[in-house]
C-alpha atoms as a PDB file:
ATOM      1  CA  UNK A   1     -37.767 -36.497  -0.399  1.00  0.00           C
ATOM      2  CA  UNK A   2     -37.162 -37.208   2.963  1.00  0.00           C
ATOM      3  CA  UNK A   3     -34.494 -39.053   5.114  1.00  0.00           C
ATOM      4  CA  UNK A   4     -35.659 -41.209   8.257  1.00  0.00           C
ATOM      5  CA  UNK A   5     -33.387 -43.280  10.779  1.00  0.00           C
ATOM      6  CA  UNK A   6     -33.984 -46.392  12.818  1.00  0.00           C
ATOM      7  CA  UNK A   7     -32.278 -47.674  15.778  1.00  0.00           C
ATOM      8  CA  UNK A   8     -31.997 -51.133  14.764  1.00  0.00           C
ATOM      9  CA  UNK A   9     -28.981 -54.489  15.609  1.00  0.00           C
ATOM     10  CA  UNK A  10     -27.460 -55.890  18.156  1.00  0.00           C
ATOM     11  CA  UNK A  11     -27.537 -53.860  21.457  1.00  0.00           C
ATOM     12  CA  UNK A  12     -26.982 -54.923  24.982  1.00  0.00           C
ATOM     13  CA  UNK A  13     -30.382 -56.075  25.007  1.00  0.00           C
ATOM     14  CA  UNK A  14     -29.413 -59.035  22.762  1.00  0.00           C
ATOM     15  CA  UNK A  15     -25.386 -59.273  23.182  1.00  0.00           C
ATOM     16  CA  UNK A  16     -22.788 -59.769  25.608  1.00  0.00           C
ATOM     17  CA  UNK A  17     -20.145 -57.593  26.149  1.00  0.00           C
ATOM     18  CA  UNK A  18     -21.538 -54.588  24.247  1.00  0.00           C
ATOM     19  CA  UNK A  19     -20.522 -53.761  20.818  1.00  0.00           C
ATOM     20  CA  UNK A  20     -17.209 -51.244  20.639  1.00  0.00           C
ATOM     21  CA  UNK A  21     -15.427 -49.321  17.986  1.00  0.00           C
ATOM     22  CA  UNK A  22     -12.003 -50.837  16.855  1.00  0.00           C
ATOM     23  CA  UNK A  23      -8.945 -48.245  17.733  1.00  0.00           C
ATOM     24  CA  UNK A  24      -9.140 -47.207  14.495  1.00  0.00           C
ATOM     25  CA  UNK A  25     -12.723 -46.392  14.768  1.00  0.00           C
ATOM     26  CA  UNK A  26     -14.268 -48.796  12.456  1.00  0.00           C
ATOM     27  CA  UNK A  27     -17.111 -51.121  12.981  1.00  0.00           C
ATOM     28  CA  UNK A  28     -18.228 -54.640  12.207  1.00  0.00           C
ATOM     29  CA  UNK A  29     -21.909 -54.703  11.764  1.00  0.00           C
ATOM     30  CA  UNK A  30     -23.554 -57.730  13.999  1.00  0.00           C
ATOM     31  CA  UNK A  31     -27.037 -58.601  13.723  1.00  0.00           C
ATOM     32  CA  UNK A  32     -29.242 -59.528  16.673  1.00  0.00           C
ATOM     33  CA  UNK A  33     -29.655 -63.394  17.157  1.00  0.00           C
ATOM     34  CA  UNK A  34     -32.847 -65.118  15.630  1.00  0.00           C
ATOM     35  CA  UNK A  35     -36.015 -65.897  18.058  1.00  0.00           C
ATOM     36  CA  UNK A  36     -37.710 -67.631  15.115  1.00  0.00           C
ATOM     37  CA  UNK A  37     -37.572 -70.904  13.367  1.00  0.00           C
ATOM     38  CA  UNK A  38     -35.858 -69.585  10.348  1.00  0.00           C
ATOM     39  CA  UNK A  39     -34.117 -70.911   7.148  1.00  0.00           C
ATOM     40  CA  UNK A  40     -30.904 -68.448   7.630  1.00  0.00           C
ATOM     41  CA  UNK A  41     -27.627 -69.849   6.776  1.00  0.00           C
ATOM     42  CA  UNK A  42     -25.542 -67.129   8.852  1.00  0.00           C
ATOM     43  CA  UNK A  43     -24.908 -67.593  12.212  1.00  0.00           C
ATOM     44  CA  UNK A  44     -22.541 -66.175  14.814  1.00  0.00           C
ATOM     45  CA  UNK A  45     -19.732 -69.183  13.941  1.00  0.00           C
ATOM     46  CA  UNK A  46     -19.444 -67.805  10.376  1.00  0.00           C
ATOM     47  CA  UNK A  47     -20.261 -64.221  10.112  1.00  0.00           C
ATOM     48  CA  UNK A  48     -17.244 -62.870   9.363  1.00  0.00           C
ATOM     49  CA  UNK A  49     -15.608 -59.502  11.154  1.00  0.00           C
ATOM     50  CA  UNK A  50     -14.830 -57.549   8.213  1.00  0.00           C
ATOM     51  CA  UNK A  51     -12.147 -55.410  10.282  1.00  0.00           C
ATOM     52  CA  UNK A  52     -11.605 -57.334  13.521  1.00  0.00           C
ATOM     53  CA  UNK A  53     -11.056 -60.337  11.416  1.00  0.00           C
ATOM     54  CA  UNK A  54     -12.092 -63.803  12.458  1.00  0.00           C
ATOM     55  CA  UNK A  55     -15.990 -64.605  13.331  1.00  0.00           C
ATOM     56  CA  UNK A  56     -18.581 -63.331  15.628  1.00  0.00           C
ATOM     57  CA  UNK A  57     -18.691 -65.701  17.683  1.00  0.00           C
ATOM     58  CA  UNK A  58     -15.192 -65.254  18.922  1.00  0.00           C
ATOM     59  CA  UNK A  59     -16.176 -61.526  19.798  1.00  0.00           C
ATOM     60  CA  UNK A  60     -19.793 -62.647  21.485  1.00  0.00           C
ATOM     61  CA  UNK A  61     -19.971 -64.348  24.937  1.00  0.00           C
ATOM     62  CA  UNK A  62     -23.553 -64.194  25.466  1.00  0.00           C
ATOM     63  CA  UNK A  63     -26.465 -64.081  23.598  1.00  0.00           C
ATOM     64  CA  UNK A  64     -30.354 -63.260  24.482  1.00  0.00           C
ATOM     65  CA  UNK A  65     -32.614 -63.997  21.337  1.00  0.00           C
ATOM     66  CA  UNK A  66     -35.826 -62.742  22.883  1.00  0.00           C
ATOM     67  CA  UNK A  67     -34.251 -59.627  24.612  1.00  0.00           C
ATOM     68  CA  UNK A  68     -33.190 -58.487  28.034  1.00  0.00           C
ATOM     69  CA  UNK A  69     -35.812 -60.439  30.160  1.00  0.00           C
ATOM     70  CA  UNK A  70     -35.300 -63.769  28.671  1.00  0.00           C
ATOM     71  CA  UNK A  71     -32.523 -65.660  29.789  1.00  0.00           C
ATOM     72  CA  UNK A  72     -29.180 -65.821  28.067  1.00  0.00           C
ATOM     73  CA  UNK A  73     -27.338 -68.403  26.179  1.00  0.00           C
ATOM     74  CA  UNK A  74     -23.752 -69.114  27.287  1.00  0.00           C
ATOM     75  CA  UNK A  75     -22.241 -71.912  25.840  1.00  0.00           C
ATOM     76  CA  UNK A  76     -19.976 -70.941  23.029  1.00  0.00           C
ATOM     77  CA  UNK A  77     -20.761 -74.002  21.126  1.00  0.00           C
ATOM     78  CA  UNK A  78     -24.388 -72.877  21.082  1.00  0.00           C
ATOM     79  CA  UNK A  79     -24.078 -69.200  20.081  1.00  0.00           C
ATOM     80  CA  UNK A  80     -21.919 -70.392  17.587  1.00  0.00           C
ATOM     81  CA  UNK A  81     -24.701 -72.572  15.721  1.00  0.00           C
ATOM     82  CA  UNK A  82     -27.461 -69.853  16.606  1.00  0.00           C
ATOM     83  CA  UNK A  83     -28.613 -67.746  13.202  1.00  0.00           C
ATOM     84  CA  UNK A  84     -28.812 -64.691  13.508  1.00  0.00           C
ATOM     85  CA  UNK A  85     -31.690 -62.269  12.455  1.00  0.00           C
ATOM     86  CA  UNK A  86     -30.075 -60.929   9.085  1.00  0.00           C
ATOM     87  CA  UNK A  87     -32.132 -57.363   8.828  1.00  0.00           C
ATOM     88  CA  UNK A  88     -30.898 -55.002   7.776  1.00  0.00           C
ATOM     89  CA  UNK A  89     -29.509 -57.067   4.723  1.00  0.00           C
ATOM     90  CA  UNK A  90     -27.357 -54.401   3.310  1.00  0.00           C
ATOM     91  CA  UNK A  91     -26.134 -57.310   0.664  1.00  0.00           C
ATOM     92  CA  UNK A  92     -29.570 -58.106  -0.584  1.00  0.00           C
ATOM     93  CA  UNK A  93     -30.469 -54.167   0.167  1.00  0.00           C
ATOM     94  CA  UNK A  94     -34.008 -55.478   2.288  1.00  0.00           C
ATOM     95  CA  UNK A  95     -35.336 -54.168   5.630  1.00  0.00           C
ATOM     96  CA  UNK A  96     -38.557 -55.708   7.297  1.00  0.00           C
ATOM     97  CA  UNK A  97     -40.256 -54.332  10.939  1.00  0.00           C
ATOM     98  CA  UNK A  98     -43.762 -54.613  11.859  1.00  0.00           C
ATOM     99  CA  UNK A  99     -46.395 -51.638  12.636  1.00  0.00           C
ATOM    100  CA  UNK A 100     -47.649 -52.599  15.774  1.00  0.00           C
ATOM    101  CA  UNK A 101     -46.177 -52.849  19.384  1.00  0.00           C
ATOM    102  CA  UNK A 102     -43.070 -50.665  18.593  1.00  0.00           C
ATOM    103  CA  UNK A 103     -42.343 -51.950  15.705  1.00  0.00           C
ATOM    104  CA  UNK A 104     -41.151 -48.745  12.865  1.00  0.00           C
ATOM    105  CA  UNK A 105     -43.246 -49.827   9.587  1.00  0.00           C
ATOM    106  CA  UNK A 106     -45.789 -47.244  10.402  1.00  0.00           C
ATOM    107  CA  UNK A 107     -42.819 -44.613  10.789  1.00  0.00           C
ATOM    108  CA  UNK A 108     -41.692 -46.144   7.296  1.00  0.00           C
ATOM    109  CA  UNK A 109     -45.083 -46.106   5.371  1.00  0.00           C
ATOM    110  CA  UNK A 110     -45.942 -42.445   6.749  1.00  0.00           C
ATOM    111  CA  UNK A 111     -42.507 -40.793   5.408  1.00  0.00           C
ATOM    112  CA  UNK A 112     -40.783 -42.880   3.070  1.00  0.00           C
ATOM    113  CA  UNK A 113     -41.667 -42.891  -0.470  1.00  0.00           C
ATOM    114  CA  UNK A 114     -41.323 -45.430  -3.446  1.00  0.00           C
ATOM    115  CA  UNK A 115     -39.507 -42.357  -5.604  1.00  0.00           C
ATOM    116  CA  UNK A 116     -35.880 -43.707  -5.644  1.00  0.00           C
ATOM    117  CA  UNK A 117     -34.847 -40.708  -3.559  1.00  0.00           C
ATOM    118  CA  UNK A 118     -35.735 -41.668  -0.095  1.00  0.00           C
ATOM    119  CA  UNK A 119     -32.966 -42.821   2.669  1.00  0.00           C
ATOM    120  CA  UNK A 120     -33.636 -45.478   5.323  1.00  0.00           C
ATOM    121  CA  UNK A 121     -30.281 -45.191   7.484  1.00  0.00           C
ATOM    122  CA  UNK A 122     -29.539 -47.569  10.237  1.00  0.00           C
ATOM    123  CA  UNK A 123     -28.156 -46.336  14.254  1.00  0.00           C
ATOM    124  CA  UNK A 124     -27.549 -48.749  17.116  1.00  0.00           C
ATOM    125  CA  UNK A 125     -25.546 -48.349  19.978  1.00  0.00           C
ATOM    126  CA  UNK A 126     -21.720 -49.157  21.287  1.00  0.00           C
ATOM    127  CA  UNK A 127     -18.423 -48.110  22.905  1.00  0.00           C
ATOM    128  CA  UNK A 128     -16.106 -45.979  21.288  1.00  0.00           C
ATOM    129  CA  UNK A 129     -13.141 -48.486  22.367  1.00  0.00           C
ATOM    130  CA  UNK A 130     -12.349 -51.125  25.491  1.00  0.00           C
ATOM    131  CA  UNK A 131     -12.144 -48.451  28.184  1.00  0.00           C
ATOM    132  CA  UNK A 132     -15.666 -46.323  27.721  1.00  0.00           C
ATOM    133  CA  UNK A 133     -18.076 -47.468  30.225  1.00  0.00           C
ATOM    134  CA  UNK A 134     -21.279 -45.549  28.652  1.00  0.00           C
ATOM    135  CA  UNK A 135     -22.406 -46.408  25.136  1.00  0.00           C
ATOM    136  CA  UNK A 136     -23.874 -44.349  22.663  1.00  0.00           C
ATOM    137  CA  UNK A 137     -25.669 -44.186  19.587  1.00  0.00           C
ATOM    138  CA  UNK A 138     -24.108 -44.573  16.170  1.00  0.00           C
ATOM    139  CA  UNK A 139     -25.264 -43.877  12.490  1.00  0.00           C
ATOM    140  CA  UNK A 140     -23.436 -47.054  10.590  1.00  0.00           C
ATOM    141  CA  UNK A 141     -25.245 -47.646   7.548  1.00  0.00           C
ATOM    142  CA  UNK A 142     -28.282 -46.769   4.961  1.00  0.00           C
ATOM    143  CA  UNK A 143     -30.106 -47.676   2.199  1.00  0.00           C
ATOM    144  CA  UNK A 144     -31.513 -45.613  -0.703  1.00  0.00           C
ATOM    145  CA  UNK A 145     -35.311 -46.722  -1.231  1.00  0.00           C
ATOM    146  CA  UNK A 146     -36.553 -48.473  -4.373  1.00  0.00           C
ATOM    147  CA  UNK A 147     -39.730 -49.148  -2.383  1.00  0.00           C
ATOM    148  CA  UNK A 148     -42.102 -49.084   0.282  1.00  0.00           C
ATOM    149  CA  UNK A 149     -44.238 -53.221   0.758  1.00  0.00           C
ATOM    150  CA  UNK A 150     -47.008 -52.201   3.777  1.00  0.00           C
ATOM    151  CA  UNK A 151     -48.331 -55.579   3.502  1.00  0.00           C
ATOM    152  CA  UNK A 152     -50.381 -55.304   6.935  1.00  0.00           C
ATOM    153  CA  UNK A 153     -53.615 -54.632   4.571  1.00  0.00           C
ATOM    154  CA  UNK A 154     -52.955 -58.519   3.107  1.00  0.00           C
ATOM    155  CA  UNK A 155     -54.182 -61.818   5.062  1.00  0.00           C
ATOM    156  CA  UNK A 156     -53.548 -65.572   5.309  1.00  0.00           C
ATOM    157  CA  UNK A 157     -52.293 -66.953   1.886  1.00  0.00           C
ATOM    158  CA  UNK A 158     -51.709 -63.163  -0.187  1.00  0.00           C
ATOM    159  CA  UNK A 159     -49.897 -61.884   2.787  1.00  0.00           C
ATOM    160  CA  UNK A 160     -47.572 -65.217   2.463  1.00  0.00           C
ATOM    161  CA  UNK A 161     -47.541 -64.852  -0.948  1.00  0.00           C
ATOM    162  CA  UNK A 162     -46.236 -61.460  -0.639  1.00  0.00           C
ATOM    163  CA  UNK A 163     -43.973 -61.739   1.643  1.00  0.00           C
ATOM    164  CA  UNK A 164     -41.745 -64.629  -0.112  1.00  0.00           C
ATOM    165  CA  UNK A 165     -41.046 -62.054  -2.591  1.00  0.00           C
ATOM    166  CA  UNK A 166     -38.361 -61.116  -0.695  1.00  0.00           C
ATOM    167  CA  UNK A 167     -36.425 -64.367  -0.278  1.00  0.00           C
ATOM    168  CA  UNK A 168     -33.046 -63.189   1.366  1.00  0.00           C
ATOM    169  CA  UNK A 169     -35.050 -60.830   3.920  1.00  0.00           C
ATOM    170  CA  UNK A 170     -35.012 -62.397   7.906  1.00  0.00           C
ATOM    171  CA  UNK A 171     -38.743 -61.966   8.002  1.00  0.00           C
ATOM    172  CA  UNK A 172     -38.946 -64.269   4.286  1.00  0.00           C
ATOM    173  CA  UNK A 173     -36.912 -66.701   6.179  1.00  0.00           C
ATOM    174  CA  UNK A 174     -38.936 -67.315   8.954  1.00  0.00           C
ATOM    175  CA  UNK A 175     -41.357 -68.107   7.115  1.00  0.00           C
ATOM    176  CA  UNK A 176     -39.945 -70.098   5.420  1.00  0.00           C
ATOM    177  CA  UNK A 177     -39.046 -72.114   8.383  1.00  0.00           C
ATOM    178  CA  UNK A 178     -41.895 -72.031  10.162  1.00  0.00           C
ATOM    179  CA  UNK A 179     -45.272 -71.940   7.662  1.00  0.00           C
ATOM    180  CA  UNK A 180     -45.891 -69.010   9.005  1.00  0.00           C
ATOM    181  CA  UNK A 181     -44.535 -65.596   9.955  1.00  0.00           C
ATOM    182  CA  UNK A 182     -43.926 -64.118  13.499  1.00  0.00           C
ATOM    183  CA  UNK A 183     -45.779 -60.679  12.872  1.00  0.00           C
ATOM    184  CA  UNK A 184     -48.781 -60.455  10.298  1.00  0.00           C
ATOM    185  CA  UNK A 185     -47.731 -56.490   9.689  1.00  0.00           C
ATOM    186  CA  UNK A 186     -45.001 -56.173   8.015  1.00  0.00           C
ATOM    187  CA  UNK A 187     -43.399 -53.071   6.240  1.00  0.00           C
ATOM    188  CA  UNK A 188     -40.988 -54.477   3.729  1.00  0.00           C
ATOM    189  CA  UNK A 189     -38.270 -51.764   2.752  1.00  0.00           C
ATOM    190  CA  UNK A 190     -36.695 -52.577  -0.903  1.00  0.00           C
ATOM    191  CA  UNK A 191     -33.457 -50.879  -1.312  1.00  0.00           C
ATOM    192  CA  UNK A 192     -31.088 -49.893  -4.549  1.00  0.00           C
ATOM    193  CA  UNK A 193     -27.799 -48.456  -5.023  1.00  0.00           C
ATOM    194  CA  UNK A 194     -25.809 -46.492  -3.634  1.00  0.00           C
ATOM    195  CA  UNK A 195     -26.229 -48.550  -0.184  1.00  0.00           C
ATOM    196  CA  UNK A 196     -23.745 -48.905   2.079  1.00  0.00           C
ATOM    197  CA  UNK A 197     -22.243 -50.076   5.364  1.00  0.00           C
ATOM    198  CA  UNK A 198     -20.417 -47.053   6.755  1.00  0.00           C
ATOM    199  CA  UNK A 199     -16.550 -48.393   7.993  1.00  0.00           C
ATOM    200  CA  UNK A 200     -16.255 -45.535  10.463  1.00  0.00           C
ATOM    201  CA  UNK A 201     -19.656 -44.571  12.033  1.00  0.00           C
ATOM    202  CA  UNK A 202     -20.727 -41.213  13.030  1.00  0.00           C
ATOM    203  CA  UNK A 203     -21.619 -40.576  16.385  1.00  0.00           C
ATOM    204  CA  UNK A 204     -25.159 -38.991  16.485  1.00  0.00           C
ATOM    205  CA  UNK A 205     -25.659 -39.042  20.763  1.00  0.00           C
ATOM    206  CA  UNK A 206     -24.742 -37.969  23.887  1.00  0.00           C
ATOM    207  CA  UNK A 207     -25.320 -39.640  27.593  1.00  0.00           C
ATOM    208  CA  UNK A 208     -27.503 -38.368  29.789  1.00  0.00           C
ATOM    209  CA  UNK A 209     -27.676 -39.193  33.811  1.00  0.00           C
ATOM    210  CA  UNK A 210     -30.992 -39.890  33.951  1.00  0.00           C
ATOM    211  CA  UNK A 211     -34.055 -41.576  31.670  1.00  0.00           C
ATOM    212  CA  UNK A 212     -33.597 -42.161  28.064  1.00  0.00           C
ATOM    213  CA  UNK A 213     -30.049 -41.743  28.957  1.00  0.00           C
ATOM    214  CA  UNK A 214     -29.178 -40.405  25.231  1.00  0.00           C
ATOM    215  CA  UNK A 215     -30.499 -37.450  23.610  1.00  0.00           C
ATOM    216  CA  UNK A 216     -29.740 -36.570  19.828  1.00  0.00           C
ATOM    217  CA  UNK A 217     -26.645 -34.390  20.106  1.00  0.00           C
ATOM    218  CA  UNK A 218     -26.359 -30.839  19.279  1.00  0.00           C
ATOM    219  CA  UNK A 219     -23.689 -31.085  16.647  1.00  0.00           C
ATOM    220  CA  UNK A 220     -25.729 -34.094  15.230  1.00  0.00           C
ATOM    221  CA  UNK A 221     -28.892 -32.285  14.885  1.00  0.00           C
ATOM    222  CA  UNK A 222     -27.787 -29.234  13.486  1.00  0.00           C
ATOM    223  CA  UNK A 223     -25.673 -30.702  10.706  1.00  0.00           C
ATOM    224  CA  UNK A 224     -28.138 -33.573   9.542  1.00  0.00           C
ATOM    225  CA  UNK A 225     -31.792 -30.995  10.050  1.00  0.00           C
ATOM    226  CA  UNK A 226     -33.289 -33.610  12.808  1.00  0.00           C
ATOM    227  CA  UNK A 227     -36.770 -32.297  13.133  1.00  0.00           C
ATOM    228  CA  UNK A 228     -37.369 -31.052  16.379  1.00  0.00           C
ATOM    229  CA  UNK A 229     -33.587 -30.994  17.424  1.00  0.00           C
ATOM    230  CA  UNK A 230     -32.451 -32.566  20.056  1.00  0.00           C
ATOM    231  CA  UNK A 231     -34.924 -35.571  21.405  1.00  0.00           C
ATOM    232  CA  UNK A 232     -34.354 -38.653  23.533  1.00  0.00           C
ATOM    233  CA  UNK A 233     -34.006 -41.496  22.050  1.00  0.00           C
ATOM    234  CA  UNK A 234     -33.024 -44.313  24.149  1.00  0.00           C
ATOM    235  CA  UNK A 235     -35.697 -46.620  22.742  1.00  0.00           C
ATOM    236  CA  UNK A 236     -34.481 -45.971  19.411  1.00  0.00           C
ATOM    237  CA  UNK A 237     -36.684 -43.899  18.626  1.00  0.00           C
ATOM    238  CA  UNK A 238     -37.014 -42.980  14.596  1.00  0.00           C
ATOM    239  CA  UNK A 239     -35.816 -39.617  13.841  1.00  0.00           C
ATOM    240  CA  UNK A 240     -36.985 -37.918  10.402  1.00  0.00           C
ATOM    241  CA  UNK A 241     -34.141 -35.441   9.054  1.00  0.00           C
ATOM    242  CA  UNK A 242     -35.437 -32.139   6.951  1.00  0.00           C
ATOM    243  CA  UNK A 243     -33.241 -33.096   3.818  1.00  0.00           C
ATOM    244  CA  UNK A 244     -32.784 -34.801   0.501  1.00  0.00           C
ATOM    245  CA  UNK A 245     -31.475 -37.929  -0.174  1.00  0.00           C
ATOM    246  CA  UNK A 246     -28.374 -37.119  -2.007  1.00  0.00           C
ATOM    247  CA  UNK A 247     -27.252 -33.796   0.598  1.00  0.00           C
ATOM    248  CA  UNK A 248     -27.504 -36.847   3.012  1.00  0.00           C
ATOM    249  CA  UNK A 249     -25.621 -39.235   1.572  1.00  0.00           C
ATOM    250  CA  UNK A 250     -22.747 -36.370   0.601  1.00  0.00           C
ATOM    251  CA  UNK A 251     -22.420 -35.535   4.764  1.00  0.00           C
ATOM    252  CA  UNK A 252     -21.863 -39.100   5.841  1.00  0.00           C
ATOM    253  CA  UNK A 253     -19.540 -39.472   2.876  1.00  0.00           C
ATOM    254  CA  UNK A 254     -17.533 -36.351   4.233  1.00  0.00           C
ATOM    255  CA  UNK A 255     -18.083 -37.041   7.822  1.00  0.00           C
END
C-alpha cells in the first residue's frame, strides 16, 4: 500500500496573479487552462469559487494555456470563454498524465496499485494570503485508487477505444474534440471514495534562495514518511510517502 503525490494545477506558469490562501486559510481549487481542442463545458466564466464566491474568472487576469514561454491571454472576455483542463476531476474521481517528457504516469504505474488502498494526492503551489511575496507548495486534495489504465501499450483505434472509457476525464475530452488525443501515453488514474478536496491545505514546503527554490520541509517529511526526506521539488517532482492509505488519510483529516 503505498501513498504517492503529484504537483499538479494552476501555477504561475499558467495563471496570473498567483494563486493565494483566503484569510481564513481555505482554498478554491483552479485548474490550468486547456491547450487542446476539447469538448469541456467548464471554463474560467463559470467555475465557481467555492469559498471566495463568485467565478474564476473574476479572480484570473491572465492566462497562458501552453505555459510560461507562450504568450498570455489578457482580455477578460477571452479567459472567460477559455475551458479549462479539468484534471484532477475530484467530482468524477479521474486523473490522466502521460509517461514521457515529464509527464508522472510512469511514477503512477511503478507505485500505485489497483488494490483499493492506494492514495494519489494532489500539491501545487500559492501564497499564504495578499502580502507573501514567495509561494510555496501545498497538499490540497487526493484520491483513493480504484485503478491503475497504463494504456501507452495500446495504438490507433484500441488506444481510442480505451481512452473514451473515461468520458468526464480532460484527456477523454480532447479527444473528443479533436479525433485524436494530444499524448498517445496515457496513465489513466480511476478513483473511489473517500476522495476529497481538502478546504484548508497543508503546507508541505519551504523556500529556498537558490535552484529548485522549495525543498520538502522538515516537519512535512517527518510526519507524512517522505522517502528520502527532504528533496527539492520545484518541478513538482512526485514524492512517494512510506505509509498506508488510511494512516494517510487520518493525518490530513487531523492536520
Amino acid at each position: 500500500m503505498t501513498v504517492v503525490l503529484v504537483g499538479v494545477g494552476a501555477d504561475t506558469e499558467h495563471l496570473r496573479p498567483a494563486l493565494e490562501l483566503t484569510e481564513d486559510g481555505e482554498f478554491d481549487y483552479i485548474p490550468i487552462p486547456e491547450s487542446h481542442p476539447t469538448t469541456e463545458d467548464s471554463t474560467y466564466g463559470n467555475w465557481k469559487l467555492q469559498h471566495r464566491g463568485g467565478y474564476a474568472s473574476e479572480f484570473v487576469d491572465e492566462i497562458s494555456p501552453r505555459g510560461q514561454d507562450s504568450d498570455w491571454v489578457q482580455d477578460a472576455e477571452e479567459i472567460a470563454s477559455h475551458p479549462v483542463h479539468h484534471d484532477p476531476n475530484f467530482e468524477a474521481m479521474t486523473f490522466g498524465d502521460r509517461k514521457g517528457q515529464g509527464g508522472k504516469g510512469t511514477t503512477l504505474v511503478n507505485h500505485l496499485d489497483s488494490t483499493g488502498q492506494d492514495v494519489l494526492g494532489f500539491y501545487t503551489g500559492m501564497r499564504e494570503g495578499p502580502n507573501d511575496s514567495n509561494l510555496n507548495r501545498f497538499l490540497y486534495g487526493y484520491m483513493t485508487i480504484e485503478a491503475v489504465h497504463d494504456l501507452s501499450h495500446l495504438d490507433g483505434e484500441e488506444y481510442h477505444n480505451a481512452l473514451k472509457q473515461f468520458p468526464e476525464n480532460a484527456h477523454s475530452k480532447r479527444l473528443a474534440a479533436a479525433g485524436t488525443p494530444k499524448h498517445d501515453d496515457l496513465v489513466i488514474i480511476e478513483g473511489c471514495s473517500p476522495t476529497s478536496k481538502i478546504d484548508t491545505p497543508i503546507k508541505i514546503s519551504e523556500r529556498l534562495d537558490q535552484a529548485p527554490w522549495y525543498q520538502v520541509s522538515r516537519t512535512f517529511a517527518d510526519e507524512f514518511n517522505v522517502e528520502g526526506g527532504q528533496k527539492g521539488i520545484g518541478r513538482k517532482f512526485p514524492l512517494i510517502l512510506d505509509m498506508e492509505g488510511d494512516s494517510f488519510r487520518k493525518k490530513v483529516e487531523q492536520s
